[in-house]
Protein backbone atom coordinates (compact mmCIF):
# COMPACT_ATOMS: atom_id res chain seq x y z
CA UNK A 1 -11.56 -7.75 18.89
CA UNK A 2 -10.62 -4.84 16.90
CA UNK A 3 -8.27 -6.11 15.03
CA UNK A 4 -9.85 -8.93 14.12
CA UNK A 5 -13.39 -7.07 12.61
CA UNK A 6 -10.87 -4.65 10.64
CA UNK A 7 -8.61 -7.07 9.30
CA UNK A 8 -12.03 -8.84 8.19
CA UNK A 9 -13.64 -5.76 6.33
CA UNK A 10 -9.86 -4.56 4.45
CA UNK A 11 -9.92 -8.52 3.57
CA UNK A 12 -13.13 -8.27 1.98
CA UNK A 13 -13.03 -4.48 0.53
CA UNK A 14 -9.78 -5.54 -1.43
CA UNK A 15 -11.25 -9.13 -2.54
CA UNK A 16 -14.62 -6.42 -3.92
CA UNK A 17 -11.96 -4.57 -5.94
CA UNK A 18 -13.45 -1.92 -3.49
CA UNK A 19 -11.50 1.24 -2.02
CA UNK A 20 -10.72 1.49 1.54
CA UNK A 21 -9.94 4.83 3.83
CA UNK A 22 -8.82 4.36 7.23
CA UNK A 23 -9.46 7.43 9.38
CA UNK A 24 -9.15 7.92 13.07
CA UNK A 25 -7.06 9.90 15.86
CA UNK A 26 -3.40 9.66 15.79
CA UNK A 27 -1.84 6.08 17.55
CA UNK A 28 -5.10 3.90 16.57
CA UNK A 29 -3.49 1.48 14.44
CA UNK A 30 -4.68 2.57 11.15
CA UNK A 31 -0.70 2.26 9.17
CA UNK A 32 -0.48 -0.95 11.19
CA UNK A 33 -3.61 -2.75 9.89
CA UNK A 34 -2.97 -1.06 6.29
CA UNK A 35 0.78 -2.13 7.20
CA UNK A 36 -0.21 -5.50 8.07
CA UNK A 37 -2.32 -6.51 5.04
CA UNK A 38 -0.09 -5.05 2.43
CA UNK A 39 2.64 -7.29 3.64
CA UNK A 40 1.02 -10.40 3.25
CA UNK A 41 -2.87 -10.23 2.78
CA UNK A 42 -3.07 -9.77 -1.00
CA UNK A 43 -3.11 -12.03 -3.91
CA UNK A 44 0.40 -11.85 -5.95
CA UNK A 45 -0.66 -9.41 -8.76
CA UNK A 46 -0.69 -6.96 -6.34
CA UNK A 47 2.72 -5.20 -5.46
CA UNK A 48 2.35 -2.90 -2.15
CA UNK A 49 4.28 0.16 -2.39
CA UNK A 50 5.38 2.26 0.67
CA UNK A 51 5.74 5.74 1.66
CA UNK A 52 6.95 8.12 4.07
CA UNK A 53 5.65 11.21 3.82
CA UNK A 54 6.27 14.38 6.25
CA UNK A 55 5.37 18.00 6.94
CA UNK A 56 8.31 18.92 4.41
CA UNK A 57 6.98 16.16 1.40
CA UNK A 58 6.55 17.96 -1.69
CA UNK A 59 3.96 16.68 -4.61
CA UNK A 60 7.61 16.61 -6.89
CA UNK A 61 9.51 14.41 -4.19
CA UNK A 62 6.25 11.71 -4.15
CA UNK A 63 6.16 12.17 -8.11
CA UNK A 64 9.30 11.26 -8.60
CA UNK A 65 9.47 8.34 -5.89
CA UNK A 66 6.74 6.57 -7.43
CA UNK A 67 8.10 7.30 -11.01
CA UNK A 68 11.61 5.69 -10.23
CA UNK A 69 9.81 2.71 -8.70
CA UNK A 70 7.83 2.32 -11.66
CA UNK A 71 10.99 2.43 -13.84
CA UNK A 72 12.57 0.16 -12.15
CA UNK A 73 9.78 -2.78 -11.54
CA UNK A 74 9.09 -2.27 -15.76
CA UNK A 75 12.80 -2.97 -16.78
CA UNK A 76 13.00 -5.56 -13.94
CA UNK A 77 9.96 -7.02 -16.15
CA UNK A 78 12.07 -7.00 -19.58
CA UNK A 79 15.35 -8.47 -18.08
CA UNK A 80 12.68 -11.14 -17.76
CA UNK A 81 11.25 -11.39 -20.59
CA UNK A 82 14.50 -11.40 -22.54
């Protein structure tokens, strides 16, 4: 029943342009709903990005993770365009 009322309210948070926080003890679900809906509950202008982070996960490490993603999905874009 769970799943089915959460699945429900991320479906209609994300459709209201709306943010969304999941919050809750450890082993409740809360990557695999997020998990879940990334992977195939979003329209396709949306592109879900994913990452690990750890104890040892510095702010430079995530920087730089998202940066060479970016890089890469942009010149991805202009091999298409040309």
């Amino acid at each position: 029943m769970d799943t089915v009322r959460y699945t429900f309210l991320i479906d209609q948070l994300v459709r209201s342009n709306k943010h969304c926080l999941l919050v809750g003890p450890t082993g409740t679900g809360k990557t695999a709903y997020i998990k879940k809906h990334l992977q195939g509950g979003l329209p396709d202008s949306f592109v879900p990005l994913f990452f690990n982070f750890s104890a040892q996960t510095s702010a430079n490490m995530t920087q730089v993770s998202l940066c060479t993603h970016c890089i890469s999905a942009y010149c991805s874009q202009l091999r298409v365009l040309l």
